[in-house]
C-alpha atoms as a PDB file:
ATOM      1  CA  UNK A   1       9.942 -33.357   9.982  1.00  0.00           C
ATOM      2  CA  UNK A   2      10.844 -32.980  13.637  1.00  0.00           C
ATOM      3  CA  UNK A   3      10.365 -29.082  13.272  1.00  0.00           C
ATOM      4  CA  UNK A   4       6.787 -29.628  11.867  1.00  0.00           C
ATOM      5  CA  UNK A   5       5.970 -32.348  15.070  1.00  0.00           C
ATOM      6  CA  UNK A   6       7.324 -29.516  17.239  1.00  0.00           C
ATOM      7  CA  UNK A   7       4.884 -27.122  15.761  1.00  0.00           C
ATOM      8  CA  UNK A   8       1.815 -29.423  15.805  1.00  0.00           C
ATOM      9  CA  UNK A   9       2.484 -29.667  19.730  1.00  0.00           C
ATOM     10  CA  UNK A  10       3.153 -26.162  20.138  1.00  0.00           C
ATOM     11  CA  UNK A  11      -0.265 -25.492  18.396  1.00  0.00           C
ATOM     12  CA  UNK A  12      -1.949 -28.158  20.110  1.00  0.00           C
ATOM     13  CA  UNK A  13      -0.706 -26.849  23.665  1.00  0.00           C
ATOM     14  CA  UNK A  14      -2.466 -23.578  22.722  1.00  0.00           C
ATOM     15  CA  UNK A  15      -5.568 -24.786  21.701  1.00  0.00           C
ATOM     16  CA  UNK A  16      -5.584 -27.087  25.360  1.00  0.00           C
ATOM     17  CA  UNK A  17      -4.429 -23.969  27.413  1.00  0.00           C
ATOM     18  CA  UNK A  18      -6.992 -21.916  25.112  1.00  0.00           C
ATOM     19  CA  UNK A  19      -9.835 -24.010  25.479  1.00  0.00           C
ATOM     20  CA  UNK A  20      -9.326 -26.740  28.242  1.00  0.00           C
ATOM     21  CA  UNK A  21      -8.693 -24.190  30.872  1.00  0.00           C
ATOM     22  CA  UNK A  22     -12.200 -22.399  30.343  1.00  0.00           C
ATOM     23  CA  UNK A  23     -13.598 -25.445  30.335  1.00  0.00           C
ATOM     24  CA  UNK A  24     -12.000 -26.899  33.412  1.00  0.00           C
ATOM     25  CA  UNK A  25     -12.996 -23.463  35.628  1.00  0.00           C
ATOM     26  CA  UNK A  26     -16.393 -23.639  34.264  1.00  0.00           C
ATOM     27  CA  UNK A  27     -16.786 -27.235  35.208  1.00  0.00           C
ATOM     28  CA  UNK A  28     -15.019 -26.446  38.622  1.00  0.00           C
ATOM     29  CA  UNK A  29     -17.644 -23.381  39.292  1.00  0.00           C
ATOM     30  CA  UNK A  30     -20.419 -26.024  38.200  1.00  0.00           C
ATOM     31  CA  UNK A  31     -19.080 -28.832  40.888  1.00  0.00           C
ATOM     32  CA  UNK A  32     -18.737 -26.192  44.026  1.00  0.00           C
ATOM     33  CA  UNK A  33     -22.342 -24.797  42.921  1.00  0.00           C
ATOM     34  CA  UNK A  34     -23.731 -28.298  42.720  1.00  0.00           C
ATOM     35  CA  UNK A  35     -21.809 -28.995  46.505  1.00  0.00           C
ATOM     36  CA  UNK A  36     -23.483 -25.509  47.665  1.00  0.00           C
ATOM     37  CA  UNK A  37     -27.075 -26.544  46.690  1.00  0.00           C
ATOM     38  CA  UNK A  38     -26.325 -29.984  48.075  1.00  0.00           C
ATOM     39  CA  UNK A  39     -25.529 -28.681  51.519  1.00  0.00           C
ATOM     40  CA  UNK A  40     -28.281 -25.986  51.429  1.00  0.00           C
ATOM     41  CA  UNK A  41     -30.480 -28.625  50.838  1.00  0.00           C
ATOM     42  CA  UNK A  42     -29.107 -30.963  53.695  1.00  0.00           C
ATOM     43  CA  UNK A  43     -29.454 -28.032  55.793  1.00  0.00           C
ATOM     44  CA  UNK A  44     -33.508 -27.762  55.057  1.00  0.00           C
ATOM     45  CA  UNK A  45     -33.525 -31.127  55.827  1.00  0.00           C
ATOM     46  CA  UNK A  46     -31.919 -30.703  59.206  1.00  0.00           C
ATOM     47  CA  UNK A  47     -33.758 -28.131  59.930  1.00  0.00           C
ATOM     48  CA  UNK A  48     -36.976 -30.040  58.717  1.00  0.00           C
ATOM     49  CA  UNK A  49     -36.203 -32.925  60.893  1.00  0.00           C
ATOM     50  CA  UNK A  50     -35.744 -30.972  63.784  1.00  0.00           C
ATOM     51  CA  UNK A  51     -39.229 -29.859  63.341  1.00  0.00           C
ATOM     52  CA  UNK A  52     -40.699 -33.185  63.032  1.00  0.00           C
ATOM     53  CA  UNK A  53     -39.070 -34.212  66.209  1.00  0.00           C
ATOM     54  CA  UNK A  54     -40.630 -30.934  67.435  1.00  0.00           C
ATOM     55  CA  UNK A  55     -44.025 -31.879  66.467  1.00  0.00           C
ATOM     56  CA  UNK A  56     -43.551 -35.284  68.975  1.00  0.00           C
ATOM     57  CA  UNK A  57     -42.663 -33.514  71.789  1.00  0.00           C
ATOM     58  CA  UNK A  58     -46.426 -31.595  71.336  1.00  0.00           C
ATOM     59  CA  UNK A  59     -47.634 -35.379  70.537  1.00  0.00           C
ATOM     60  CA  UNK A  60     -46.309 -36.874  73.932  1.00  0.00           C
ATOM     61  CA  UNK A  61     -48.452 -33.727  75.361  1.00  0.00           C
ATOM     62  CA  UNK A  62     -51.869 -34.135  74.347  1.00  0.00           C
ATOM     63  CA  UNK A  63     -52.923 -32.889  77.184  1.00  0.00           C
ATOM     64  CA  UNK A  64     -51.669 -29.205  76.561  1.00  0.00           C
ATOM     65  CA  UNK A  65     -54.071 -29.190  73.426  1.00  0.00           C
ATOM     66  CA  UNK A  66     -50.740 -27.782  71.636  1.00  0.00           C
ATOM     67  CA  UNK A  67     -52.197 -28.781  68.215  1.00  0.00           C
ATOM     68  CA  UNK A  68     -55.670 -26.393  68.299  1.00  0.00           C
ATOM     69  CA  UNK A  69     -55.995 -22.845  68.094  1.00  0.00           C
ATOM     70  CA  UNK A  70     -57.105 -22.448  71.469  1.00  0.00           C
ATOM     71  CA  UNK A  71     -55.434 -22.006  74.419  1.00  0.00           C
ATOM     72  CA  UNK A  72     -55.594 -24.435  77.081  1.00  0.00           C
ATOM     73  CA  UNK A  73     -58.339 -22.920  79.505  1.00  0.00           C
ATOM     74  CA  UNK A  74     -57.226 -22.951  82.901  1.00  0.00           C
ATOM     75  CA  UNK A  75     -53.971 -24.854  82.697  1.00  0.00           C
ATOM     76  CA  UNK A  76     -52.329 -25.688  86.135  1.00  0.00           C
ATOM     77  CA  UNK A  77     -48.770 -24.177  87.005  1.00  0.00           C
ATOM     78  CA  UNK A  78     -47.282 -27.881  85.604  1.00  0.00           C
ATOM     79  CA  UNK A  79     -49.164 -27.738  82.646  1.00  0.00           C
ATOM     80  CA  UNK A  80     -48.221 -23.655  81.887  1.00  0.00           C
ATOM     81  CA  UNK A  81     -44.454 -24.907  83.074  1.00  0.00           C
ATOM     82  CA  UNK A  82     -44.590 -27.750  80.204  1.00  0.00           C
ATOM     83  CA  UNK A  83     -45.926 -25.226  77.606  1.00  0.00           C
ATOM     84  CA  UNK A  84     -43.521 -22.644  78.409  1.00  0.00           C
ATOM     85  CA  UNK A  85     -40.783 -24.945  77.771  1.00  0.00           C
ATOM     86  CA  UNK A  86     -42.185 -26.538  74.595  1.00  0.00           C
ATOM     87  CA  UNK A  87     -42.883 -23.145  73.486  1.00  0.00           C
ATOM     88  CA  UNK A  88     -38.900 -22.180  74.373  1.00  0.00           C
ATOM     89  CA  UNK A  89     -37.794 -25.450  72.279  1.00  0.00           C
ATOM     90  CA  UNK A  90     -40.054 -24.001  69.353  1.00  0.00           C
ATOM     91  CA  UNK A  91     -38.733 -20.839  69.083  1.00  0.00           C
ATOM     92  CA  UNK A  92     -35.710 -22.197  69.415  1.00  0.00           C
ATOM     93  CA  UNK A  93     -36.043 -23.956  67.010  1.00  0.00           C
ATOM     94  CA  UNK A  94     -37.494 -20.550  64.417  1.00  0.00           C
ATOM     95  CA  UNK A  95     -34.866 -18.695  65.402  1.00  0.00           C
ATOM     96  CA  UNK A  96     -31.802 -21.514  63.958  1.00  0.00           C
ATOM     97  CA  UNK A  97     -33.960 -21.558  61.074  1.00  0.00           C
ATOM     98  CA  UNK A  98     -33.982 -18.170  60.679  1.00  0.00           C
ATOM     99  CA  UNK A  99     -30.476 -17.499  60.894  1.00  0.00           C
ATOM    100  CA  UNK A 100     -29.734 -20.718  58.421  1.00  0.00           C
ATOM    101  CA  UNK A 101     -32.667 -20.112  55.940  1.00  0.00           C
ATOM    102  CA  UNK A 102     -33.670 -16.294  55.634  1.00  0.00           C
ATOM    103  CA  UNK A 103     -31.981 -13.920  53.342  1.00  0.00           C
ATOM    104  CA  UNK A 104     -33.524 -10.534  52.068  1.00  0.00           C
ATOM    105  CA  UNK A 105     -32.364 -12.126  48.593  1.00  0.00           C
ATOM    106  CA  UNK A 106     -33.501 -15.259  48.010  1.00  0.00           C
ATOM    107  CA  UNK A 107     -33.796 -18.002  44.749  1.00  0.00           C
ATOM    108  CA  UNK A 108     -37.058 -19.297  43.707  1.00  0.00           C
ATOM    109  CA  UNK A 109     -35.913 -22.373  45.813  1.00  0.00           C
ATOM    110  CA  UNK A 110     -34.823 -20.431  49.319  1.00  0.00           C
ATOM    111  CA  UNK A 111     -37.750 -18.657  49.095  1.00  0.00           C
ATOM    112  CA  UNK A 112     -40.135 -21.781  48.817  1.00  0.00           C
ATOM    113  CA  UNK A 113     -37.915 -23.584  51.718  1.00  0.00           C
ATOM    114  CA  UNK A 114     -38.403 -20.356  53.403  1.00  0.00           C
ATOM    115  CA  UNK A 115     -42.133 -20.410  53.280  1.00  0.00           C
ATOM    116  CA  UNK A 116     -42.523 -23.335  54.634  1.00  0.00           C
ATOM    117  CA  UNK A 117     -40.936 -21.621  58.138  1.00  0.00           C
ATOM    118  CA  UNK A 118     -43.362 -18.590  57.721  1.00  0.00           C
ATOM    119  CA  UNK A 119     -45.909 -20.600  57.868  1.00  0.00           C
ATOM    120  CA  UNK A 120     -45.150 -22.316  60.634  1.00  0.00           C
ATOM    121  CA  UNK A 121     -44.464 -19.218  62.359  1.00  0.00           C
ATOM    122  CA  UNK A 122     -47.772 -17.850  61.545  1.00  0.00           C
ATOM    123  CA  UNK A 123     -49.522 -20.645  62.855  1.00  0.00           C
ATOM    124  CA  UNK A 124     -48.120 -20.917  66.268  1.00  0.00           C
ATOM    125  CA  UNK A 125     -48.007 -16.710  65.998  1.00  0.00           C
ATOM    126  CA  UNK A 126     -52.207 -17.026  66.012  1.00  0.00           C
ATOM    127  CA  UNK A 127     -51.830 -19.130  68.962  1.00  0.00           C
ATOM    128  CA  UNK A 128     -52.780 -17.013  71.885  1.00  0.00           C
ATOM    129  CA  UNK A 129     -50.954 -18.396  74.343  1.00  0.00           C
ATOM    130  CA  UNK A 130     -47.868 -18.218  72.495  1.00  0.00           C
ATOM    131  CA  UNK A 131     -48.367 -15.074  71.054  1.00  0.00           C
ATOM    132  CA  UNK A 132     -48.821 -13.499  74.801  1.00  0.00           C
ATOM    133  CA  UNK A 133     -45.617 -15.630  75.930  1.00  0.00           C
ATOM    134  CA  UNK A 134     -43.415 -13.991  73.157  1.00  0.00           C
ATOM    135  CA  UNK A 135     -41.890 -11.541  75.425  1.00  0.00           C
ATOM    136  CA  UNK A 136     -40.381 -13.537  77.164  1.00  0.00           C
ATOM    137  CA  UNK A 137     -39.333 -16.252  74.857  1.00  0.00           C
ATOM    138  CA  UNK A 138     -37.942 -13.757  72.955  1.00  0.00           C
ATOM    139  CA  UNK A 139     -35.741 -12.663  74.975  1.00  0.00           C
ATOM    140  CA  UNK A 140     -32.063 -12.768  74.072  1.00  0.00           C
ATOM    141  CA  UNK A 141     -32.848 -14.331  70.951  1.00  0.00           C
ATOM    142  CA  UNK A 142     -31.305 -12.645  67.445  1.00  0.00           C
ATOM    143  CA  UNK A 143     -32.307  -9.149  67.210  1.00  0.00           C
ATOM    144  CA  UNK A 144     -33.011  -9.663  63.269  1.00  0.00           C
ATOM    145  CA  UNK A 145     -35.266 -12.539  64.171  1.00  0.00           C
ATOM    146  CA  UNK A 146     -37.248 -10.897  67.171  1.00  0.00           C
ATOM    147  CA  UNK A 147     -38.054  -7.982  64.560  1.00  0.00           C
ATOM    148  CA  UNK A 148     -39.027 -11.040  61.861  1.00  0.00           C
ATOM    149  CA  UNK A 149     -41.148 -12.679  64.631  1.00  0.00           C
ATOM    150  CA  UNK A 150     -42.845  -9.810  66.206  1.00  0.00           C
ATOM    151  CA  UNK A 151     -44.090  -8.610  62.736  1.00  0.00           C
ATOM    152  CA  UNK A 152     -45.824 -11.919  62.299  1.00  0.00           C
ATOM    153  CA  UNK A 153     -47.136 -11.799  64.682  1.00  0.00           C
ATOM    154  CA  UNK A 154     -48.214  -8.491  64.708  1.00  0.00           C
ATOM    155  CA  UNK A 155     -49.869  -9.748  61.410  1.00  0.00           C
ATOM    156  CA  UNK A 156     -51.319 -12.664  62.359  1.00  0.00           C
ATOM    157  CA  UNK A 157     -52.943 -11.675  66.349  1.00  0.00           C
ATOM    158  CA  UNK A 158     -51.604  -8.020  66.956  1.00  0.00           C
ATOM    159  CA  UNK A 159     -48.890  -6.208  68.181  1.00  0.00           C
ATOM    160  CA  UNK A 160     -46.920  -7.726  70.961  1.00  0.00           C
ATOM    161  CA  UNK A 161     -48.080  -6.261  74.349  1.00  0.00           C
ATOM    162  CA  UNK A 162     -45.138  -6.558  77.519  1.00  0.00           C
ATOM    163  CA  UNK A 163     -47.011  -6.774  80.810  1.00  0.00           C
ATOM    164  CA  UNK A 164     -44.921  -6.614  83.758  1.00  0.00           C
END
């Protein structure tokens, strides 16, 4: 009897190494992917946040007219000093989410969060004040993300002109 108890756990020990570890990788695979998407996602928000605390610096500035699509006319050296720095925060701002957000490869889901940046990009790209100040607030940034940036807004106003 002891012989046949033996082989019932020597069976059993197969079928648990056989099955249980499959099972336990697969279910470890499906917790770290889980944990990935949860971070990605806490990174969107981050980066989300940061652009909603973004968009009150341009509210405590109403007088810059940040929030139209045109420029301020005749802005005084304070005024073009404010702009220029909100404009430094902002791409800033693009360029972290580029570097946290853009892949050439992206999921149905990176791709939507990614949108969302493009389009903000694009609308601050038609802006002709920032467009013209994109030399130098471009400067130093990512290489990868001054090509991105320039091609928007190449599409969106025309190439990029550098005036000395």
């Amino acid at each position: 009897m002891s012989i046949q108890w033996r082989e019932f756990w020597e069976i059993a020990s197969y079928v648990v190494t056989a099955l249980g570890l499959p099972v336990a990788v697969l279910f470890f695979a499906w917790e770290q992917r889980k944990e990935r998407d949860n971070e990605e996602e806490e990174g969107y928000q981050l980066l989300s946040d940061a652009y909603n605390d973004f968009l009150k610096v341009v509210l405590a500035h109403p007088d810059l007219h940040l929030r139209t699509q045109e420029p301020l006319p005749d802005p005084t050296s304070e005024q073009r000093e404010r702009m220029l720095v909100i404009f430094d925060m902002l791409i800033s701002l693009f360029e972290r989410a580029f570097l946290v957000a853009y892949k050439v490869d992206m999921s149905e889901t990176e791709r939507r969060r990614w949108n969302s940046w493009d389009d903000y990009m694009r609308e601050w790209c038609r802006r002709e004040d920032f467009h013209n100040a994109l030399p130098l607030l471009l400067s130093g940034e990512d290489r990868e993300f001054q090509e991105y940036i320039r091609r928007v807004a190449a599409e969106e106003r025309g190439p990029i002109i550098v005036t000395s």
